[in-house]
C-alpha atoms as a PDB file:
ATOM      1  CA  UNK A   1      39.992 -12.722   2.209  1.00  0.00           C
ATOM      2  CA  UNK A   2      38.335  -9.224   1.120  1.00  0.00           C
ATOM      3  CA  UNK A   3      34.682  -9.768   0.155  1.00  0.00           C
ATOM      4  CA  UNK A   4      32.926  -7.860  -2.836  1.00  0.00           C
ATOM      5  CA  UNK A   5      29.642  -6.324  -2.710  1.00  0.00           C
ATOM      6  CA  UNK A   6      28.037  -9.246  -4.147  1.00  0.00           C
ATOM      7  CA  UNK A   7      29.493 -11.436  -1.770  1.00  0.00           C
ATOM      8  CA  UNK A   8      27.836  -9.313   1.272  1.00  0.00           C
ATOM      9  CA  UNK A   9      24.570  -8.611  -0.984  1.00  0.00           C
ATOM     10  CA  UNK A  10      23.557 -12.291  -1.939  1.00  0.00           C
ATOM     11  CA  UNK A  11      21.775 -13.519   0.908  1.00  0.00           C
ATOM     12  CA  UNK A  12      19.867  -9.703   1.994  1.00  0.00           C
ATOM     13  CA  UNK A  13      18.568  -9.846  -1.379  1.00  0.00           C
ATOM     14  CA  UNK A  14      17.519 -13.718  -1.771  1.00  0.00           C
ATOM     15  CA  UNK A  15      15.836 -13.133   1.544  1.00  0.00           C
ATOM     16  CA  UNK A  16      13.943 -10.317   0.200  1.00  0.00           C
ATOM     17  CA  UNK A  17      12.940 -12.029  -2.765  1.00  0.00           C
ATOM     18  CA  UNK A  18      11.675 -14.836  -0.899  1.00  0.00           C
ATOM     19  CA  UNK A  19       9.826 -12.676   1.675  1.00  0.00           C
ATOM     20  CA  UNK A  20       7.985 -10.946  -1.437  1.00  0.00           C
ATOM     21  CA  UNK A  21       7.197 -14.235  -3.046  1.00  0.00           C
ATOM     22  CA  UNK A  22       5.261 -15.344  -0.053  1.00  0.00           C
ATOM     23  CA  UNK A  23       3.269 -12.557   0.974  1.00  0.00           C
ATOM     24  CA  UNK A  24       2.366 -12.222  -3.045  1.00  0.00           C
ATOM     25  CA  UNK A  25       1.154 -15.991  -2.018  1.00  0.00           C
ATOM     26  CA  UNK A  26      -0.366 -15.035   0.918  1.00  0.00           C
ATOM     27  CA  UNK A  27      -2.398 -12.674  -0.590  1.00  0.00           C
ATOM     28  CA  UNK A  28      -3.802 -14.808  -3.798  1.00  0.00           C
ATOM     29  CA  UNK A  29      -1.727 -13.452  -6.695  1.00  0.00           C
ATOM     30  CA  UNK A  30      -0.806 -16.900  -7.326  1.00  0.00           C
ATOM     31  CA  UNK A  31      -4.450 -17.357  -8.546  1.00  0.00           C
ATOM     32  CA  UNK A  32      -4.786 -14.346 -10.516  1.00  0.00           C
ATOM     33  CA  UNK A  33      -1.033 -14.874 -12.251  1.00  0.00           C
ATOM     34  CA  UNK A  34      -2.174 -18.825 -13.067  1.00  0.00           C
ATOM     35  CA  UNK A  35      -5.466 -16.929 -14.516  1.00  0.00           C
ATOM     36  CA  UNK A  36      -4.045 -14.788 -16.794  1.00  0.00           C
ATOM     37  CA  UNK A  37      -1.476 -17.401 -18.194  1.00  0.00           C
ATOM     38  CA  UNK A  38      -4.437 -19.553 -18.910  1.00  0.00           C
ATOM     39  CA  UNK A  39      -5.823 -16.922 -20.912  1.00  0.00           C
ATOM     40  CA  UNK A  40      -3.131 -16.268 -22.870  1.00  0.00           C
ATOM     41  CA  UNK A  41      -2.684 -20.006 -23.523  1.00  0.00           C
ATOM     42  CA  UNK A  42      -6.004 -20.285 -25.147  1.00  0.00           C
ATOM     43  CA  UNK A  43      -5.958 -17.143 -26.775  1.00  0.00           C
ATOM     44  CA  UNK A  44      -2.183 -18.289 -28.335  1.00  0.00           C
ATOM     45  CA  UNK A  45      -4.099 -21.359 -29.798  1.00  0.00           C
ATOM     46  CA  UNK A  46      -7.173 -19.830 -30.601  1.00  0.00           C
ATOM     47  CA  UNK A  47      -9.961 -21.837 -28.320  1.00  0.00           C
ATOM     48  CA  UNK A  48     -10.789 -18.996 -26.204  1.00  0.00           C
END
């Protein structure tokens, strides 16, 4: 069976993604992301 570039790109690139999500975690961006959403929450309902 002949496989497509997707087929031979999937895993490489969900790897990569994962990799990047953890070091961003690693490093505290989760913290600054959850921040900022707050922000916008209670600017979006007009408390803060």
């Amino acid at each position: 069976m002949r496989k497509t570039a997707v087929d031979r790109l999937w895993f490489p690139l969900a790897l990569a993604g994962a990799v990047m999500i953890v070091f961003g975690a690693l490093r505290g961006e989760a913290a600054v992301v959850l921040n900022k959403a707050i922000r916008i929450c209670l600017e979006c309902i007009g408390v803060g």
